[in-house]
Protein backbone atom coordinates (compact mmCIF):
# COMPACT_ATOMS: atom_id res chain seq x y z
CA UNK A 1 0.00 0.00 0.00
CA UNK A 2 1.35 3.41 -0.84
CA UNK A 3 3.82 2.32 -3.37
CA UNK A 4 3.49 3.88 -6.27
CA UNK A 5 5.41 2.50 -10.53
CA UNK A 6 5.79 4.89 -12.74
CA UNK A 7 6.34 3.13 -16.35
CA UNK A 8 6.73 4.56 -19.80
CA UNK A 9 6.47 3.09 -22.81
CA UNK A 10 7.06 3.51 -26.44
CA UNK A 11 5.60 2.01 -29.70
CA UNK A 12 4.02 2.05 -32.17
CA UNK A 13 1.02 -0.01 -34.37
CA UNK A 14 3.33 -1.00 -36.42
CA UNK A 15 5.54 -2.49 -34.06
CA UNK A 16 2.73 -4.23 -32.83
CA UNK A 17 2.80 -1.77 -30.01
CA UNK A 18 6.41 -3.60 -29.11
CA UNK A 19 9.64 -0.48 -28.52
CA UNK A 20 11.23 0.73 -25.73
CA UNK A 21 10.34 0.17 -21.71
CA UNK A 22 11.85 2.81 -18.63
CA UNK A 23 11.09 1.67 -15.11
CA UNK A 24 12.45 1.48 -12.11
CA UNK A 25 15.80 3.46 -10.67
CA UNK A 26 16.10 4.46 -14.54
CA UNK A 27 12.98 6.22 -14.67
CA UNK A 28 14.01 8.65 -11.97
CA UNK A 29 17.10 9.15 -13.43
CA UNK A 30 15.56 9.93 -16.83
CA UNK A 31 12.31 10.91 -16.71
CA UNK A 32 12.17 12.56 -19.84
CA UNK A 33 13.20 9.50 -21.64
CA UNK A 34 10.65 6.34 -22.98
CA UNK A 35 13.48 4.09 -22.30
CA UNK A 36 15.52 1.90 -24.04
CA UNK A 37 14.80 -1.13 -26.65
CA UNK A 38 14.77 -4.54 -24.97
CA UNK A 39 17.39 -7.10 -27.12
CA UNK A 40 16.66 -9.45 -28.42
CA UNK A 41 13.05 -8.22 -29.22
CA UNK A 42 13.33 -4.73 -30.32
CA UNK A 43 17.05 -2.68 -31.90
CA UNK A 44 16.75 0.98 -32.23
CA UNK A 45 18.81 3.44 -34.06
CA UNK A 46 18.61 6.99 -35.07
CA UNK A 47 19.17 8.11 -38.46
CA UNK A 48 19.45 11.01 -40.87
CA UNK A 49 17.06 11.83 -44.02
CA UNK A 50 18.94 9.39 -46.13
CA UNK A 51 18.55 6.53 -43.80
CA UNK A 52 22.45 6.96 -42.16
CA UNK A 53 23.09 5.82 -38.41
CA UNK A 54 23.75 9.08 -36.22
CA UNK A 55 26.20 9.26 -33.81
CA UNK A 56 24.70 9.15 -30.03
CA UNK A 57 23.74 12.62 -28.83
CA UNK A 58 22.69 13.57 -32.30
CA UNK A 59 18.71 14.23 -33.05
CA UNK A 60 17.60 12.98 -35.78
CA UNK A 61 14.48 9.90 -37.28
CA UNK A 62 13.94 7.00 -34.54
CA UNK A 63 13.93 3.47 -36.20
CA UNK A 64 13.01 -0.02 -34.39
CA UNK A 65 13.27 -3.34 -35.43
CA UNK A 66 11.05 -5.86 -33.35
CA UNK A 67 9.78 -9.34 -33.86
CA UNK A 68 6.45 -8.61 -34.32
CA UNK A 69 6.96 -5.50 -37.00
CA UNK A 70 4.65 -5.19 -39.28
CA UNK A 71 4.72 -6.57 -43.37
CA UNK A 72 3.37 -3.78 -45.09
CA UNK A 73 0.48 -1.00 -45.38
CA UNK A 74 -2.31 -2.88 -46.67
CA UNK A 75 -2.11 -2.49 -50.83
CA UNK A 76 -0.08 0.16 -50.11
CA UNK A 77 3.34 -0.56 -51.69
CA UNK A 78 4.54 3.09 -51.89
CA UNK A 79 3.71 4.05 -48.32
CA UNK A 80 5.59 0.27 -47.22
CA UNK A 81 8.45 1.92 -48.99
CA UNK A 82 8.57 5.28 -47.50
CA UNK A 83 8.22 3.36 -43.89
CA UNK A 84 11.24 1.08 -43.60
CA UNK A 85 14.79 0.63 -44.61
CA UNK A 86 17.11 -1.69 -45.65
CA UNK A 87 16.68 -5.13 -43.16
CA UNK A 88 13.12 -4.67 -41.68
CA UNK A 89 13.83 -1.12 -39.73
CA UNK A 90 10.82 0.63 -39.94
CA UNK A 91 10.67 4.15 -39.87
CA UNK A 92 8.79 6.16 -36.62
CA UNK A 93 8.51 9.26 -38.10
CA UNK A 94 9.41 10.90 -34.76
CA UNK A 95 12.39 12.85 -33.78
CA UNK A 96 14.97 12.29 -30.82
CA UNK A 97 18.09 10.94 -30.16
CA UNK A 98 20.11 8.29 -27.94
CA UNK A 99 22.40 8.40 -25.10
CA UNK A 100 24.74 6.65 -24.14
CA UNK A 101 23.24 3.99 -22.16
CA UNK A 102 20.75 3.35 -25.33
CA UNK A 103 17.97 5.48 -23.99
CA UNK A 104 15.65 6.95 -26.36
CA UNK A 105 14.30 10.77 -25.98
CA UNK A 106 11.47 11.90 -28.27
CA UNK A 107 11.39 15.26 -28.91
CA UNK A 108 9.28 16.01 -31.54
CA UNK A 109 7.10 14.17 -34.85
CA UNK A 110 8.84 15.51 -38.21
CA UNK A 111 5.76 16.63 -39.95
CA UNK A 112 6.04 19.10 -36.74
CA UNK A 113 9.07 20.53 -37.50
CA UNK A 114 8.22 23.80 -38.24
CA UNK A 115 10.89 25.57 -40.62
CA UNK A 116 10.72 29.11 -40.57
CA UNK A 117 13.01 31.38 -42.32
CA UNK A 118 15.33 28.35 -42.75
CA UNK A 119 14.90 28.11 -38.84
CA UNK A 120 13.83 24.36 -37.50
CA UNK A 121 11.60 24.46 -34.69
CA UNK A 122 9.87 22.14 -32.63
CA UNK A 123 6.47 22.51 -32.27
CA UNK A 124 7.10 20.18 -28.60
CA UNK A 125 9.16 22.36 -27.57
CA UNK A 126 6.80 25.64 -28.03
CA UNK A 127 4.16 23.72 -26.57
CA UNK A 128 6.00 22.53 -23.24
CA UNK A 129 6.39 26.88 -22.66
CA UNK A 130 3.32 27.70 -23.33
CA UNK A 131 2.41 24.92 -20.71
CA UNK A 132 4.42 26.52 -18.64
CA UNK A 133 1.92 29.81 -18.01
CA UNK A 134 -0.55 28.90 -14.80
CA UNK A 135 -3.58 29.92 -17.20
CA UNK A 136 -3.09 27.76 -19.63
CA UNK A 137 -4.96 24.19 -19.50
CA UNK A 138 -4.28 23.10 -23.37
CA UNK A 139 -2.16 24.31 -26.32
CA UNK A 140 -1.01 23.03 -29.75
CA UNK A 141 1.47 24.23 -31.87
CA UNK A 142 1.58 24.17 -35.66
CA UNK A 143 3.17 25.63 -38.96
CA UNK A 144 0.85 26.93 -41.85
CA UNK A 145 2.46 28.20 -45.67
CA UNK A 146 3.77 31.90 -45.44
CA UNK A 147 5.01 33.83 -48.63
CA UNK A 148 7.88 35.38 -46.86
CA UNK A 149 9.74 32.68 -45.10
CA UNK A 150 8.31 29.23 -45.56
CA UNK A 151 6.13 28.74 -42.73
CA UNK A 152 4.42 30.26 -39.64
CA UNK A 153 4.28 29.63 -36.45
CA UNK A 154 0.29 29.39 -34.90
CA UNK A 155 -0.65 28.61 -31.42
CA UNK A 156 -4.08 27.80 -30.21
CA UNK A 157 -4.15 27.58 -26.83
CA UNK A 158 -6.47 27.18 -24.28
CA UNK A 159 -7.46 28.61 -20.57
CA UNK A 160 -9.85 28.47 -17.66
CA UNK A 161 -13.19 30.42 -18.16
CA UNK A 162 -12.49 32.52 -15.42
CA UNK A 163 -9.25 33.59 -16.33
CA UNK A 164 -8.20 36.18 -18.91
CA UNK A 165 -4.85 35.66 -21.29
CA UNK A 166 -3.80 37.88 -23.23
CA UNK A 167 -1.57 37.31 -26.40
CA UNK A 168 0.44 40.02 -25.22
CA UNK A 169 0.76 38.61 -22.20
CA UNK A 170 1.72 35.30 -23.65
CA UNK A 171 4.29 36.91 -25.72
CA UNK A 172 5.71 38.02 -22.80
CA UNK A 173 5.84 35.70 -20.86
CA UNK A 174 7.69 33.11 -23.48
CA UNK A 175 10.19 35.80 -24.04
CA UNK A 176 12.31 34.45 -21.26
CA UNK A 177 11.41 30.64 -22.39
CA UNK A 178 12.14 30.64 -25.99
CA UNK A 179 14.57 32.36 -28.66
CA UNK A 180 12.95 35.04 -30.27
CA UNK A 181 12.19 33.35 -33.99
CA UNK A 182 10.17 30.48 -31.73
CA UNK A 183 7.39 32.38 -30.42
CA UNK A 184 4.57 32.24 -32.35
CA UNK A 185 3.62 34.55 -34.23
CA UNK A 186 -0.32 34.74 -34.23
CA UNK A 187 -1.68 33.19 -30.80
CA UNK A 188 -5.35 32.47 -30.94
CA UNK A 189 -7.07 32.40 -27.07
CA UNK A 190 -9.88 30.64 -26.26
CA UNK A 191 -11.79 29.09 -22.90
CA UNK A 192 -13.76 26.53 -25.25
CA UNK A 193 -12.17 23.00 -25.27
CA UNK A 194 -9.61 22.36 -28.54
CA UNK A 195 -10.87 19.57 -30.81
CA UNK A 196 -9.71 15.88 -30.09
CA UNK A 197 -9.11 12.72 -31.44
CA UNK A 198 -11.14 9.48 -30.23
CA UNK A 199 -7.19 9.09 -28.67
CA UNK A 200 -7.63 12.05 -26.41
CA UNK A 201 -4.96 13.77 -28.35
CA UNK A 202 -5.29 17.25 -29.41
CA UNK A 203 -5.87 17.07 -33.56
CA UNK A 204 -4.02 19.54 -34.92
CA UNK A 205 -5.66 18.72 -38.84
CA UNK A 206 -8.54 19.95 -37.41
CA UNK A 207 -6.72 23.26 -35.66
CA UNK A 208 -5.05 23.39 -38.99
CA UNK A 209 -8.31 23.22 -41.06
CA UNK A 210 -10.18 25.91 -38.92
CA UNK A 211 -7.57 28.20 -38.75
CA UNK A 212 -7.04 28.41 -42.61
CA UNK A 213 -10.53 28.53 -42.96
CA UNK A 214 -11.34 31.38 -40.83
CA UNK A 215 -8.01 33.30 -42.53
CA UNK A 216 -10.17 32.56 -45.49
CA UNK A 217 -13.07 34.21 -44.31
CA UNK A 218 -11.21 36.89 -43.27
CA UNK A 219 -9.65 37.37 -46.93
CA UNK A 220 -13.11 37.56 -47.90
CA UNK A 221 -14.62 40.19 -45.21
CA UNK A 222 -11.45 42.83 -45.90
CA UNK A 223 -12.39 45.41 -48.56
């Protein structure tokens, strides 16, 4: 009675839900990690764009090999392909890195990357700030097309009823969180819940979708 486990996992559907396991003395050691891969089950590695092992320390794609990966995307040769390399490693499609003990850290998906300017930033990482403010109770993080330098940063975020956020308020307070070219540049406010999927996560297609739709509208409304 009283004892308390904290365990975290990491895998994917693909993987038949098989990855990486931290427990234990490890898990308060590195809390921010999902662990390492359990040989002879599950190898991971962390590669570059072209599919080359980085060395440890370095972000960059996480890959996993298990005994229970999956075959392929159902008729779906070209999106098999994309998935896996060379010898069964199939490709996450999330960003982190290794240490030297083998433990993974996820620190972001790569479709949310956001590159601005030439500038890659983590939508995670914007997120975790914003998180950061006592107000806030939900935010999510996401690049739309801009003319001038690629992409945009947006943040929808939301607060208590009875509380009142202000972007400029916001602004300020991430100013001493975040370098200057990651703070988003239009902040939308709002006490009504964000959209979810059945998961629970926040669905940022839909944030995406309303967003440009509502710029739209906007376009439309200016004389």
């Amino acid at each position: 009675m009283g004892r308390h486990i904290t365990v975290t996992t990491y895998g994917l559907t693909e993987t038949s839900a098989l990855g990486t396991h931290n427990n234990a003395e490890n898990y308060l050691k590195k809390p921010a990690s999902v662990g390492g891969p359990m040989p002879p089950l599950v190898e991971a590695r962390i590669v570059d764009p072209s599919g080359q092992d980085l060395p440890t320390g370095t972000q960059g794609e996480i890959c996993l090999k298990s005994a229970s990966n999956f075959r392929c995307y159902w008729k779906n040769e070209e999106a098999t392909t994309r998935a896996m390399l060379e010898g069964g490693w199939f490709r996450t499609g999330d960003m982190g890195y290794m240490d030297e003990d083998s433990d993974v850290f996820i620190t972001d998906r790569i479709k949310e990357i956001v590159i601005r300017g030439g500038e890659n930033i983590s939508s995670r990482e914007v997120e975790f700030a914003i998180y950061e403010h006592p107000e806030v109770i939900e935010a999510a993080v996401f690049g739309i097309p801009d003319p001038a330098l690629g992409e945009k940063l947006v943040a929808m975020v939301g607060t208590k009823p009875d509380y009142h956020l202000t972007e400029e308020d916001l602004r300020k307070f991430l100013s001493s969180r975040l370098a200057g070219f990651k703070i988003p540049e239009e902040i939308r406010i709002q006490t009504d819940p964000l959209p979810r999927l059945g998961s629970g996560k926040l669905s940022k297609l839909q944030l995406k979708q309303t967003y440009q739709e509502r710029l739209k509208r906007a376009e439309v409304i200016a004389p």
